[in-house]
Protein backbone atom coordinates (compact mmCIF):
# COMPACT_ATOMS: atom_id res chain seq x y z
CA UNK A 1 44.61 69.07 -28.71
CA UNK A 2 47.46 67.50 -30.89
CA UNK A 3 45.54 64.24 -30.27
CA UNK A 4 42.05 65.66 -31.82
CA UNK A 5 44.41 67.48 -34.92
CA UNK A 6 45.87 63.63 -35.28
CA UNK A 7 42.65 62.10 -35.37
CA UNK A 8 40.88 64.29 -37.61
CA UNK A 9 43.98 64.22 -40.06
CA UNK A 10 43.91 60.37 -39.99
CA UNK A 11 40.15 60.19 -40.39
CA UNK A 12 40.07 62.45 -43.74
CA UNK A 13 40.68 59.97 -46.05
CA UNK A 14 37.81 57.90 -44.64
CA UNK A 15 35.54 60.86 -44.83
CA UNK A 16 36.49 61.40 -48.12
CA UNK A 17 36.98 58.33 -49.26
CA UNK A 18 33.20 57.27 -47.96
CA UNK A 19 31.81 58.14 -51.07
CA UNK A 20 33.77 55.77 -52.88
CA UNK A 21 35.02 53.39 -50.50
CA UNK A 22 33.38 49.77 -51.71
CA UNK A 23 33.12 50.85 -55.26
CA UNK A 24 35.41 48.08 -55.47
CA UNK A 25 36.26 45.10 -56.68
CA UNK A 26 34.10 45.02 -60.00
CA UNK A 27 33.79 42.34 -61.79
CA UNK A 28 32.87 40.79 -64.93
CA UNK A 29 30.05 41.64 -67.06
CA UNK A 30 26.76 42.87 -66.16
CA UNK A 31 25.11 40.22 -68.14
CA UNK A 32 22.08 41.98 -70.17
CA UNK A 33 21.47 43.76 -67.02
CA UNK A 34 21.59 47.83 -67.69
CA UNK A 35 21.44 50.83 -65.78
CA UNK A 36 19.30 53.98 -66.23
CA UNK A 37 20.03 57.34 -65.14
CA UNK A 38 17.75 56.53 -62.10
CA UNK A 39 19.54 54.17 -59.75
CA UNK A 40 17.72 50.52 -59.76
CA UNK A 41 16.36 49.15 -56.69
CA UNK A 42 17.55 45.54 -56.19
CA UNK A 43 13.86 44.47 -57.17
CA UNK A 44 14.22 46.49 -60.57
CA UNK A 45 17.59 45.01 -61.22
CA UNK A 46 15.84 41.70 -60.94
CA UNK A 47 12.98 42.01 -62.58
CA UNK A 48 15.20 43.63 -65.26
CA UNK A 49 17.30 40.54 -65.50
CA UNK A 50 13.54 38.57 -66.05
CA UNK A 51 13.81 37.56 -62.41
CA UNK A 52 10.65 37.75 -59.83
CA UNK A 53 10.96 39.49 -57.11
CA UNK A 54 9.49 41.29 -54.41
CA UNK A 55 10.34 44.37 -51.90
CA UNK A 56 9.28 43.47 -48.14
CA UNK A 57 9.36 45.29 -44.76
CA UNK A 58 10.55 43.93 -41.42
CA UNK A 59 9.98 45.92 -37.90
CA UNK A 60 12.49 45.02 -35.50
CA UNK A 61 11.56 44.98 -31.62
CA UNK A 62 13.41 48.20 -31.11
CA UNK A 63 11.05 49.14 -33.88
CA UNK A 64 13.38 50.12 -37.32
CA UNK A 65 12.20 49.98 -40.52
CA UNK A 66 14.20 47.31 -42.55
CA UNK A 67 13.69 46.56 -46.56
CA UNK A 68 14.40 42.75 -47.43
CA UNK A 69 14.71 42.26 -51.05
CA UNK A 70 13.07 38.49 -52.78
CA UNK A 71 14.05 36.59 -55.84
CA UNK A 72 10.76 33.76 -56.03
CA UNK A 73 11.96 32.28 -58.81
CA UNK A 74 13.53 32.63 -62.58
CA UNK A 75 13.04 31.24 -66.10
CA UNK A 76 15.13 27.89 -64.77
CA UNK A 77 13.19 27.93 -61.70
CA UNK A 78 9.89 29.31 -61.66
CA UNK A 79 8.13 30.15 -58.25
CA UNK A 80 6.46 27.39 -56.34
CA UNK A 81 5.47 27.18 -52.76
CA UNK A 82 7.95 24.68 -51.54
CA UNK A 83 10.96 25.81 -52.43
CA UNK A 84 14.43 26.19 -49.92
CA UNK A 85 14.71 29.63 -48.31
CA UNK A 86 18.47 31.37 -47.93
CA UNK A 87 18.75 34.51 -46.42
CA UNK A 88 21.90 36.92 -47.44
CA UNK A 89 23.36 39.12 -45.47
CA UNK A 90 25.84 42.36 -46.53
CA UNK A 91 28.44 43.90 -44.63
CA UNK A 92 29.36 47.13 -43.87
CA UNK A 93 28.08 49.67 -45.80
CA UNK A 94 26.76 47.36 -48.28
CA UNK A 95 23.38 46.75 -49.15
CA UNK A 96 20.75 43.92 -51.28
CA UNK A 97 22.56 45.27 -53.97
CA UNK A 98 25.75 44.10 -54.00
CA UNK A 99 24.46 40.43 -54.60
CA UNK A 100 22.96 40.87 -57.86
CA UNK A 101 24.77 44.04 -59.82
CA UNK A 102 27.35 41.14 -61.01
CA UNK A 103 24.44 39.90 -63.31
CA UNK A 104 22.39 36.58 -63.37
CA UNK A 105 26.35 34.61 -64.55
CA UNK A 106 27.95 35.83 -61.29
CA UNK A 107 25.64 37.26 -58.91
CA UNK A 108 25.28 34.99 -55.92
CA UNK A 109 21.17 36.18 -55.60
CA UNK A 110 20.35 35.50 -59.39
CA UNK A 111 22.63 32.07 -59.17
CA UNK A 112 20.79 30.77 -56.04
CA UNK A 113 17.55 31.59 -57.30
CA UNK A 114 18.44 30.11 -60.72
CA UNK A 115 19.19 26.97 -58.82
CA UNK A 116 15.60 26.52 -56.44
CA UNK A 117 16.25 28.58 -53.75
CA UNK A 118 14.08 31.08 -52.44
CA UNK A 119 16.52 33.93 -51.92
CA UNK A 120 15.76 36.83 -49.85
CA UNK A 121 18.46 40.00 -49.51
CA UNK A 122 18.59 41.70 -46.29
CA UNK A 123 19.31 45.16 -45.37
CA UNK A 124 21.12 46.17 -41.88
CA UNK A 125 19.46 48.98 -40.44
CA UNK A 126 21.12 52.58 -41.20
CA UNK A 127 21.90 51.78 -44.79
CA UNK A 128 19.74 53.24 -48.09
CA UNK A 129 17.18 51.18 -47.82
CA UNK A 130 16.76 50.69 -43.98
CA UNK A 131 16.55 54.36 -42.64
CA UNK A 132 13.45 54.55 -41.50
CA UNK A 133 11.98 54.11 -37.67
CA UNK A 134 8.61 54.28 -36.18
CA UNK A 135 9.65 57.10 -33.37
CA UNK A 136 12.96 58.81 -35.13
CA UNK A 137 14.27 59.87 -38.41
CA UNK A 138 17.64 59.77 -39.32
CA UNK A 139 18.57 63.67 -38.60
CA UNK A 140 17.79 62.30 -34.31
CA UNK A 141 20.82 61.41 -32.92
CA UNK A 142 18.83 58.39 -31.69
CA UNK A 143 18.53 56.96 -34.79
CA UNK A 144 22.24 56.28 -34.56
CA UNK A 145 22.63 54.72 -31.53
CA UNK A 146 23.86 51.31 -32.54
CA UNK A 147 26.63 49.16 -34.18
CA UNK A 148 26.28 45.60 -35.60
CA UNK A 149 25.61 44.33 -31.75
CA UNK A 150 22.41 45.79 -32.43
CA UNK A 151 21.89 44.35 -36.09
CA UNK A 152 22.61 40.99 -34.61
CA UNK A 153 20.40 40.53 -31.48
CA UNK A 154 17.75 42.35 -33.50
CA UNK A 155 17.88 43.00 -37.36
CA UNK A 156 18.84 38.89 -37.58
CA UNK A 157 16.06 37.65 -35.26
CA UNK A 158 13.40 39.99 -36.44
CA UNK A 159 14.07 39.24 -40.72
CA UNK A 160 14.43 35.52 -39.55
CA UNK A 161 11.05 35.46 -38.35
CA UNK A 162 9.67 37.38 -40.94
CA UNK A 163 11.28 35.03 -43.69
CA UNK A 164 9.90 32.05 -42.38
CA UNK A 165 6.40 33.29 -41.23
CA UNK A 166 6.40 34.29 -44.73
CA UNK A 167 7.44 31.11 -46.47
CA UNK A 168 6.03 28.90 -44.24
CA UNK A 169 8.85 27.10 -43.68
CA UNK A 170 10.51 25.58 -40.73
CA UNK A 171 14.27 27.06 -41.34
CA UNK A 172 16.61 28.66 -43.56
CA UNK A 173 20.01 29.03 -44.76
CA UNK A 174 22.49 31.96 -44.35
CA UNK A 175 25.28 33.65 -46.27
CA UNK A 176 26.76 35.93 -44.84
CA UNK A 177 29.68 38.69 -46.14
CA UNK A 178 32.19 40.13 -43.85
CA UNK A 179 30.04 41.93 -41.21
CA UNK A 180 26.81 39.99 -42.15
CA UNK A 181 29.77 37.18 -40.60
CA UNK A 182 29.72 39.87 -37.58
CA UNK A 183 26.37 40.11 -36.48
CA UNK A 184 25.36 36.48 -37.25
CA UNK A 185 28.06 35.61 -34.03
CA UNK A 186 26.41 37.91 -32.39
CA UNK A 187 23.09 36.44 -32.86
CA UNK A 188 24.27 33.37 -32.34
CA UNK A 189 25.75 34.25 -28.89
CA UNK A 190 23.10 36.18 -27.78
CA UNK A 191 20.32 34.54 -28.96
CA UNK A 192 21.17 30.84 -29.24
CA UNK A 193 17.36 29.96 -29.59
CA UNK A 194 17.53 30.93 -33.22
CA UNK A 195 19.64 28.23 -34.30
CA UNK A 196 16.96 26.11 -34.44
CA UNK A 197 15.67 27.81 -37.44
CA UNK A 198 18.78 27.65 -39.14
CA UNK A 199 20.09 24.93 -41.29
CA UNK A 200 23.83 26.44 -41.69
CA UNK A 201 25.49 29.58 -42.10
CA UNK A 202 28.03 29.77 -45.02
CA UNK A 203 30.42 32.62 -43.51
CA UNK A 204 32.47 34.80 -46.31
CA UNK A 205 35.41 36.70 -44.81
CA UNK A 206 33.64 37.26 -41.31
CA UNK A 207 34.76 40.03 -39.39
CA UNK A 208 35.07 38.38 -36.15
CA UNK A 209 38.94 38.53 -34.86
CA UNK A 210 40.83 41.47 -36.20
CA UNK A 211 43.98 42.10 -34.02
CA UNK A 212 45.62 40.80 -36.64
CA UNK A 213 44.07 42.95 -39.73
CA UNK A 214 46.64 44.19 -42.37
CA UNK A 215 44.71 47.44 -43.16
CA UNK A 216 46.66 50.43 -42.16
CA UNK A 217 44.12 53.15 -42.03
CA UNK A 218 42.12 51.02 -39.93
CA UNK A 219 45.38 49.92 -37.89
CA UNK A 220 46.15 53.57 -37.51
CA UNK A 221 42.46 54.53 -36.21
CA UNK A 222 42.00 51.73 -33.86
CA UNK A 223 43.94 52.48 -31.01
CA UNK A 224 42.07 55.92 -31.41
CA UNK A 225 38.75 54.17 -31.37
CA UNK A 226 36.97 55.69 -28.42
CA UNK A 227 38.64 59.04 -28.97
CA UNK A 228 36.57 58.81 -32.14
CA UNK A 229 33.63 57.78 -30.43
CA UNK A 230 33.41 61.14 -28.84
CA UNK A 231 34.63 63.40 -31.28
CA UNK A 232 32.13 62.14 -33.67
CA UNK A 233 29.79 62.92 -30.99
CA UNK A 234 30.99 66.14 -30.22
CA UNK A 235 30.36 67.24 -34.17
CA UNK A 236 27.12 65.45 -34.53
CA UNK A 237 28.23 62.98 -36.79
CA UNK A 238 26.48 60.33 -36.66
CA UNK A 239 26.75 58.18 -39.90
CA UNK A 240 28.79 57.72 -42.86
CA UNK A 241 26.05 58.82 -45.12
CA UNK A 242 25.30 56.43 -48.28
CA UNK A 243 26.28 57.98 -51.82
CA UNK A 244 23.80 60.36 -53.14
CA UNK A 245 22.81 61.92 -56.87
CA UNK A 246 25.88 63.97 -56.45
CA UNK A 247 28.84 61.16 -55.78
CA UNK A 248 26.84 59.16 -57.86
CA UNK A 249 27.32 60.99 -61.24
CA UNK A 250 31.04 61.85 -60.33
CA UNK A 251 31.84 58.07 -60.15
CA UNK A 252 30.20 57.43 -63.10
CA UNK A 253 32.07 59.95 -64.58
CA UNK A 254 35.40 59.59 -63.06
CA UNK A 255 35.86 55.98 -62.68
CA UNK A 256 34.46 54.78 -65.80
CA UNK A 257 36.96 52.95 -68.19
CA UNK A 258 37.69 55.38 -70.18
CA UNK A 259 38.52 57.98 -67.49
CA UNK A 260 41.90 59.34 -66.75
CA UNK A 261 40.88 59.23 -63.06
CA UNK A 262 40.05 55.81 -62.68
CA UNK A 263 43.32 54.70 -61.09
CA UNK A 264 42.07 57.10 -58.16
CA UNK A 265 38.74 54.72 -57.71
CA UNK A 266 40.86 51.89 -58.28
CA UNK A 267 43.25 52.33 -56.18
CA UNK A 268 40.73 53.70 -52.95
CA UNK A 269 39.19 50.06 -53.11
CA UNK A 270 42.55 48.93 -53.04
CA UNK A 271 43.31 50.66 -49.64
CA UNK A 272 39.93 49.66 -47.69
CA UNK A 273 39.81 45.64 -49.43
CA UNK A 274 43.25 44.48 -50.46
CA UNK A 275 45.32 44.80 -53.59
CA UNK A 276 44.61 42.60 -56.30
CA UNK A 277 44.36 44.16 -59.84
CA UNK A 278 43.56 41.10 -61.82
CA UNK A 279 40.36 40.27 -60.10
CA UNK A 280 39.07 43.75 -60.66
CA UNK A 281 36.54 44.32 -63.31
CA UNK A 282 37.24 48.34 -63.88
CA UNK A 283 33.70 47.98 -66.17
CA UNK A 284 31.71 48.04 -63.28
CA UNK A 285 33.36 50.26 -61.25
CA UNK A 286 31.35 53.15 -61.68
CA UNK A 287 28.32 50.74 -61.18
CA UNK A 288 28.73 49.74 -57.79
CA UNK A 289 29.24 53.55 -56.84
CA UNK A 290 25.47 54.06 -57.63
CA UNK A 291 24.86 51.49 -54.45
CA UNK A 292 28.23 52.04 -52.33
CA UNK A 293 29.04 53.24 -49.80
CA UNK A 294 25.36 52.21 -48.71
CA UNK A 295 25.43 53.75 -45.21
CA UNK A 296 26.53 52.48 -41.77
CA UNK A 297 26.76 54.34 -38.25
CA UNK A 298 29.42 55.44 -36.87
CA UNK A 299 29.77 53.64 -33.82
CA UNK A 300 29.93 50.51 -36.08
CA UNK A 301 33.51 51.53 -36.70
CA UNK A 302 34.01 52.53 -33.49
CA UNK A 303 33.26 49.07 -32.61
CA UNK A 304 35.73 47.41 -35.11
CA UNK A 305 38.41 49.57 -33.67
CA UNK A 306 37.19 48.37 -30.66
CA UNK A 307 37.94 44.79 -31.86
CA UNK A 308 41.26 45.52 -33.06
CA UNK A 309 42.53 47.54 -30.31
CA UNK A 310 41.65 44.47 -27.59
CA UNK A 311 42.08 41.44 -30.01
CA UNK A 312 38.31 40.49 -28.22
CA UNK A 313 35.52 39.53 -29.80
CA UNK A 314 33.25 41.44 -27.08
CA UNK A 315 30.20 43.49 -26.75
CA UNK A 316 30.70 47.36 -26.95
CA UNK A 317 32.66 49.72 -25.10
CA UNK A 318 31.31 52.62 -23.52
CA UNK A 319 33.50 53.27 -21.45
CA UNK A 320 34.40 52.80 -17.43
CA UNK A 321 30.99 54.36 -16.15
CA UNK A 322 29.07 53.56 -19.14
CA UNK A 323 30.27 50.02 -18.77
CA UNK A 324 29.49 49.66 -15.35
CA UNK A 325 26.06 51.18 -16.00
CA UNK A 326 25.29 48.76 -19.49
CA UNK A 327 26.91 45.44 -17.85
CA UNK A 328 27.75 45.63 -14.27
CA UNK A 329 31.23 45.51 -14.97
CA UNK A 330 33.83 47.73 -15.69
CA UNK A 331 35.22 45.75 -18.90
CA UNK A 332 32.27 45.00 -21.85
CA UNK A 333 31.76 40.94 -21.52
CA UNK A 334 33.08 39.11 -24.27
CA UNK A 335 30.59 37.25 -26.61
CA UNK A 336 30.58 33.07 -25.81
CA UNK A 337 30.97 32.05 -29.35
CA UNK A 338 30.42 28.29 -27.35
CA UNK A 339 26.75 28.62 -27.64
CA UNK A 340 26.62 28.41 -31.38
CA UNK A 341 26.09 24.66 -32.21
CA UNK A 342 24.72 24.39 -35.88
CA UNK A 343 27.21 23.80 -38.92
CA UNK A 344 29.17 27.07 -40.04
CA UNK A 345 31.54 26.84 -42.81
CA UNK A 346 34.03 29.76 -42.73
CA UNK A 347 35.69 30.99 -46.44
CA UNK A 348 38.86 33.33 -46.47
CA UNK A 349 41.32 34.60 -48.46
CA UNK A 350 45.10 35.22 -48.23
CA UNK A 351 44.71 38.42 -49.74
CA UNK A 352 42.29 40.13 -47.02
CA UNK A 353 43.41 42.65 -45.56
CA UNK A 354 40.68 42.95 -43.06
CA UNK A 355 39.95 39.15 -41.99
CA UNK A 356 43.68 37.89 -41.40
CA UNK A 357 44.05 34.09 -41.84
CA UNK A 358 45.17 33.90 -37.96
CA UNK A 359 41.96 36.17 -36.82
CA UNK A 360 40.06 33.50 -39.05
CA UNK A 361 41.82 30.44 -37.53
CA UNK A 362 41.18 31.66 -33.95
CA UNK A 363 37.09 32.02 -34.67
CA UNK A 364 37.63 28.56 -36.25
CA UNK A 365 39.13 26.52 -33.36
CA UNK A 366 36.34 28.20 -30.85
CA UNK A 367 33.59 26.55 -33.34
CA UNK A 368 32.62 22.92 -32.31
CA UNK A 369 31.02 22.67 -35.26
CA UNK A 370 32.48 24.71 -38.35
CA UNK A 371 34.53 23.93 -41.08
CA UNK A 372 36.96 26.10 -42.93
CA UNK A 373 37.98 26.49 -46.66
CA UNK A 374 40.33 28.58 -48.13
CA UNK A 375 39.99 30.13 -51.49
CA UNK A 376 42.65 28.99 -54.27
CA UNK A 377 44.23 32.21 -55.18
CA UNK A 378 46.52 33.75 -53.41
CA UNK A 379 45.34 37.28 -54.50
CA UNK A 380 42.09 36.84 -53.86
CA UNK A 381 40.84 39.99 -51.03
CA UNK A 382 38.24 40.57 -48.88
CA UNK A 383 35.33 42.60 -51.64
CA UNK A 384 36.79 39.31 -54.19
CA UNK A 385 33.85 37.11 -52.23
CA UNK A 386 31.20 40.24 -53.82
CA UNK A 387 32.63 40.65 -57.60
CA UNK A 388 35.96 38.55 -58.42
CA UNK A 389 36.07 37.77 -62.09
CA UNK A 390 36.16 33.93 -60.74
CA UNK A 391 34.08 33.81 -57.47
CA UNK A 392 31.29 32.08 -58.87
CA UNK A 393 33.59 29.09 -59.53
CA UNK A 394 36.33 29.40 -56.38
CA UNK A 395 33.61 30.00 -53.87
CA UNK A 396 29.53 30.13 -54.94
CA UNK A 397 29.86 26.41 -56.38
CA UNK A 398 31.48 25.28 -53.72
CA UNK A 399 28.85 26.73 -51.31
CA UNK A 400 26.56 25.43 -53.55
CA UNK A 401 27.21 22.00 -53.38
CA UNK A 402 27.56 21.79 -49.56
CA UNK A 403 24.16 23.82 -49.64
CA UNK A 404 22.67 20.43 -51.00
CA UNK A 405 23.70 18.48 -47.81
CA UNK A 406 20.47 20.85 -45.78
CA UNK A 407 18.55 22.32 -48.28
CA UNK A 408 15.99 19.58 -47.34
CA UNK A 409 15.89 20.52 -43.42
CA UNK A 410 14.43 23.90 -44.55
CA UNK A 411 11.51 22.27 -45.77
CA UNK A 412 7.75 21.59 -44.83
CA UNK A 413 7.06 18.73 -46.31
């Protein structure tokens, strides 16, 4: 019983904190980009910023419901037919969003469209704008049943094939942020045959290794991880719902710049993405709130905890029956990171307190074929590769550039 009263009094802060959690890192100006009281989808905040773009739908084979936001083109490059496809992938609960509420200066969606590319924004099932299914609704437990194994062997594949059956064209590009990092390995482990439509995969921060993680909460909670697992199921929940009306117009309120509370927003994103005041944007705070938390289930927690508990990078565990049920084995089998044999270039910070440079270093030197860079700032955290005041210069050009070197295998000609 002590061990349930421990748990639950370790877990508050994440409960509570939910609402605000990634309502981080914000970061410079919004450009002419502006908000009304009605939250923006990512296709309004385009078109607001004079942007064209389009709202899709993807069914994966286990049949969700997934949104995929498109920028075609801008006033520097209009749409054409033949133009280089990246696909962008969020992390954990994160959503489309969180590539475009920087504005068109420093928002990775409106720069890469700005500079040819067709851009498309996925969305992971379970977050605001993927919670739909073709049998279930998100009050069925059901609905819940997965963590970003499931995002990669399916939600990848299935807006892969969607983007280039689309497009027309033979392959793409990825970016991927923290757990978009995840589920790509995943993918690429489980599904090797969809390298072939990828060109490269430019990996910010992925959440791969995490033994070594420097977040306390989430060092406290690990060890717990499968004690959460069933507690969670004992109480029906499910997910850490995204931010509705309500948190919405209390983060506007409390952690706008004028607010005596704002060192209470400020210093939550602090906690969950690393300390590192000068990056932070406090204008924009109460923006990303309106978008984060996005939504996420729990058992992709669970499965992070899972990560740091065992130092493995290894499918989930459900236990010694459940195991031997799922995989044949008592102990989940680990995923063979040998099978992925396309170029990956991995970015990290010294200031991340979730991807440690070690964790980072041992994904690196199990990658035949991937390349590492580390940001120059020793501050810089793991939500700095979202909204840093100078990400567009110490990372996006840089990715940019090297983008050049395959933007041309995408291409029919």
């Amino acid at each position: 019983m002590l061990k349930i009263y421990f748990i639950l009094y370790c877990m508050l802060p994440v409960i509570l904190g939910v609402p605000l959690i990634e309502i981080q890192y914000e970061l410079n100006e919004i450009s002419d980009v502006t908000f009304s009281h009605e939250t923006p989808t990512p296709e309004q905040l385009a078109k607001q910023a004079g942007y064209t773009a389009e709202t899709h739908e993807v069914i994966t084979e286990d049949r969700y419901v997934l949104q995929v936001h498109r920028i075609k083109g801008s006033g520097k490059s209009p749409p054409s037919k033949n133009k280089p496809v990246v696909l962008l992938f969020h992390g954990i609960l994160d959503c489309s969003a969180t590539w475009l509420l920087s504005g068109p200066e420093k928002g990775l969606g409106f720069i890469l469209a700005d500079w040819g590319y067709d851009v498309w924004m996925a969305n992971a099932r379970g977050n605001r704008y993927s919670r739909r299914h073709l049998d279930w609704t998100v009050s069925d437990r059901e609905f819940w049943l997965f963590s970003w194994h499931e995002i990669g062997v399916y939600d990848y594949p299935a807006t892969i094939d969607y983007i280039l059956n689309t497009t027309w064209q033979k392959k793409l590009i990825i970016i991927s942020h923290s757990q978009g990092g995840t589920a790509f390995f995943v993918m690429g482990s489980e599904r090797p045959e969809y390298q072939k439509k990828i060109a490269a995969v430019f990996a910010m921060a992925p959440a791969v290794f995490m033994s070594r993680s420097e977040n306390l909460l989430y060092q406290v909670l690990a060890p717990f991880a499968n004690d959460i697992k069933v507690l969670t199921s004992l109480i029906g929940m499910y997910e850490f719902k995204p931010s509705d009306k309500l948190i919405q117009m209390l983060t506007k309120v409390m952690c706008s710049d004028d607010a005596i509370t704002q060192p209470v927003c400020t210093n939550i994103i602090f906690v969950f993405g690393g300390f590192g005041d000068k990056e932070l944007n406090r204008t924009l705070v109460p923006i990303i709130g309106q978008y984060d938390p996005a939504g996420a289930s729990t058992r992709q927690f669970v499965h992070y905890g899972q990560s740091i508990t065992t130092g493995k990078f290894r499918k989930f565990d459900y236990g010694l029956i459940g195991n031997k049920m799922k995989y044949g084995k008592i102990q989940p089998p680990n995923y063979n990171l040998a099978n992925i044999k396309i170029p990956i270039y991995l970015y990290y910070g010294l200031n991340d307190v979730l991807v440690n440079v070690e964790d980072l270093h041992q994904l690196y030197d199990l990658l035949p074929t991937a390349q590492k860079f580390l940001v120059p700032y020793k501050c810089f955290t793991h939500l700095d590769f979202l909204w840093s005041k100078h990400v567009n210069v110490w990372v996006y050009d840089k990715i940019l550039s090297l983008m050049e070197r395959h933007k041309n295998e995408t291409l029919i000609v």
